[in-house]
Protein backbone atom coordinates (compact mmCIF):
# COMPACT_ATOMS: atom_id res chain seq x y z
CA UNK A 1 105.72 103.81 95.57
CA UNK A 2 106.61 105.83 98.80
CA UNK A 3 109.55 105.49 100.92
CA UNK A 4 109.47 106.44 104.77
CA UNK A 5 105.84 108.80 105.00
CA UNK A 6 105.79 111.10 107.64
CA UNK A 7 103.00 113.84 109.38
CA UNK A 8 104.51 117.14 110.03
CA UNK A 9 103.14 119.71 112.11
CA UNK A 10 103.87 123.23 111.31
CA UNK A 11 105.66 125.09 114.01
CA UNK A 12 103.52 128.41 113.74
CA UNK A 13 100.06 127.05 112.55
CA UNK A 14 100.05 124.01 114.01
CA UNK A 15 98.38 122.31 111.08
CA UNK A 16 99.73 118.82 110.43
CA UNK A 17 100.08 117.46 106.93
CA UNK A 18 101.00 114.51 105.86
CA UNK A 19 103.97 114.01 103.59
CA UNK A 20 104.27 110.63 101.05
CA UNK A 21 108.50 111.05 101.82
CA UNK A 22 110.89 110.08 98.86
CA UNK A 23 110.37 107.29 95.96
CA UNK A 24 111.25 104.32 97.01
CA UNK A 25 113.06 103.76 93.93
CA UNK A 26 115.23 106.91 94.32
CA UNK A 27 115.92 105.37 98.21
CA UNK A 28 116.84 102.01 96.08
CA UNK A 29 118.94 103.85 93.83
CA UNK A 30 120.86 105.89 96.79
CA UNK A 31 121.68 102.35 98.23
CA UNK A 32 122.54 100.61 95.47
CA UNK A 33 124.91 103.81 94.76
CA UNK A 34 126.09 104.17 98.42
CA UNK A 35 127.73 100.00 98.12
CA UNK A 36 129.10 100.28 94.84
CA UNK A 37 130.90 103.84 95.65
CA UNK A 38 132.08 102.28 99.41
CA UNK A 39 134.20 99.64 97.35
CA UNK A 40 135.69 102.30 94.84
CA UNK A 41 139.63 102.95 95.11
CA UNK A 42 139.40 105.24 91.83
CA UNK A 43 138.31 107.95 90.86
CA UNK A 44 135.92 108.26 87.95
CA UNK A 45 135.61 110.67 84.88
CA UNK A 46 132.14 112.83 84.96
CA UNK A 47 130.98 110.15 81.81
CA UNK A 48 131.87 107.30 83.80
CA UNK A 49 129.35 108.59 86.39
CA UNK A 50 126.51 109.41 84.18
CA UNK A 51 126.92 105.46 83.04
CA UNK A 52 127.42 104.24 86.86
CA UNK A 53 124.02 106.47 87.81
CA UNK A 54 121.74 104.76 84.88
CA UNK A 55 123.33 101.38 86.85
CA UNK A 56 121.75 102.22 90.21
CA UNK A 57 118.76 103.23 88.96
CA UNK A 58 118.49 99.47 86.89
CA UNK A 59 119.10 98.07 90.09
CA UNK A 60 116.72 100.23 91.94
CA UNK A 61 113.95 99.35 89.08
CA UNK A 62 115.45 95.18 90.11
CA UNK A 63 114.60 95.49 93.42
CA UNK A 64 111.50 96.97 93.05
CA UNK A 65 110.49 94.33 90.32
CA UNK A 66 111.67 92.26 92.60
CA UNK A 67 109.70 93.43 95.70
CA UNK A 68 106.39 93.12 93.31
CA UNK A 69 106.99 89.81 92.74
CA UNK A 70 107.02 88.68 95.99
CA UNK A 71 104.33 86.67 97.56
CA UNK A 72 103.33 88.22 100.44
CA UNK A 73 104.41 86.24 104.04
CA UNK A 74 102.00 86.35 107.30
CA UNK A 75 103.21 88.53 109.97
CA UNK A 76 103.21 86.33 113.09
């Protein structure tokens, strides 16, 4: 699953393309990473990253899980 699509048009050619933009689970992840790291008054060994990066992808995977689950809601 896509996060944020977008057409771009080529400045010289003119040709416009279409691009599917970032997984929406890496734009999860970036989030999820982005609150936790806000809140943090220390300062973490490169180990202690590797273990808080495998978190925000688990919640990334959550939310997306999460997001599937969902029954969908009429727009009104």
């Amino acid at each position: 699953m896509k996060a944020y699509p977008y057409m771009h048009k080529h400045p010289t050619s003119g040709q416009t393309t279409m691009s599917d933009g970032m997984d929406l689970r890496d734009w999860f992840a970036g989030l999820a990473m982005q609150g936790v790291i806000s809140n943090l008054e220390e300062i973490f060994t490169p180990e202690e990253f590797n273990g808080l990066s495998e978190m925000f992808y688990q919640m990334a995977d959550a939310m997306i899980k999460a997001r599937n689950n969902r029954k969908e809601v009429p727009h009104e």
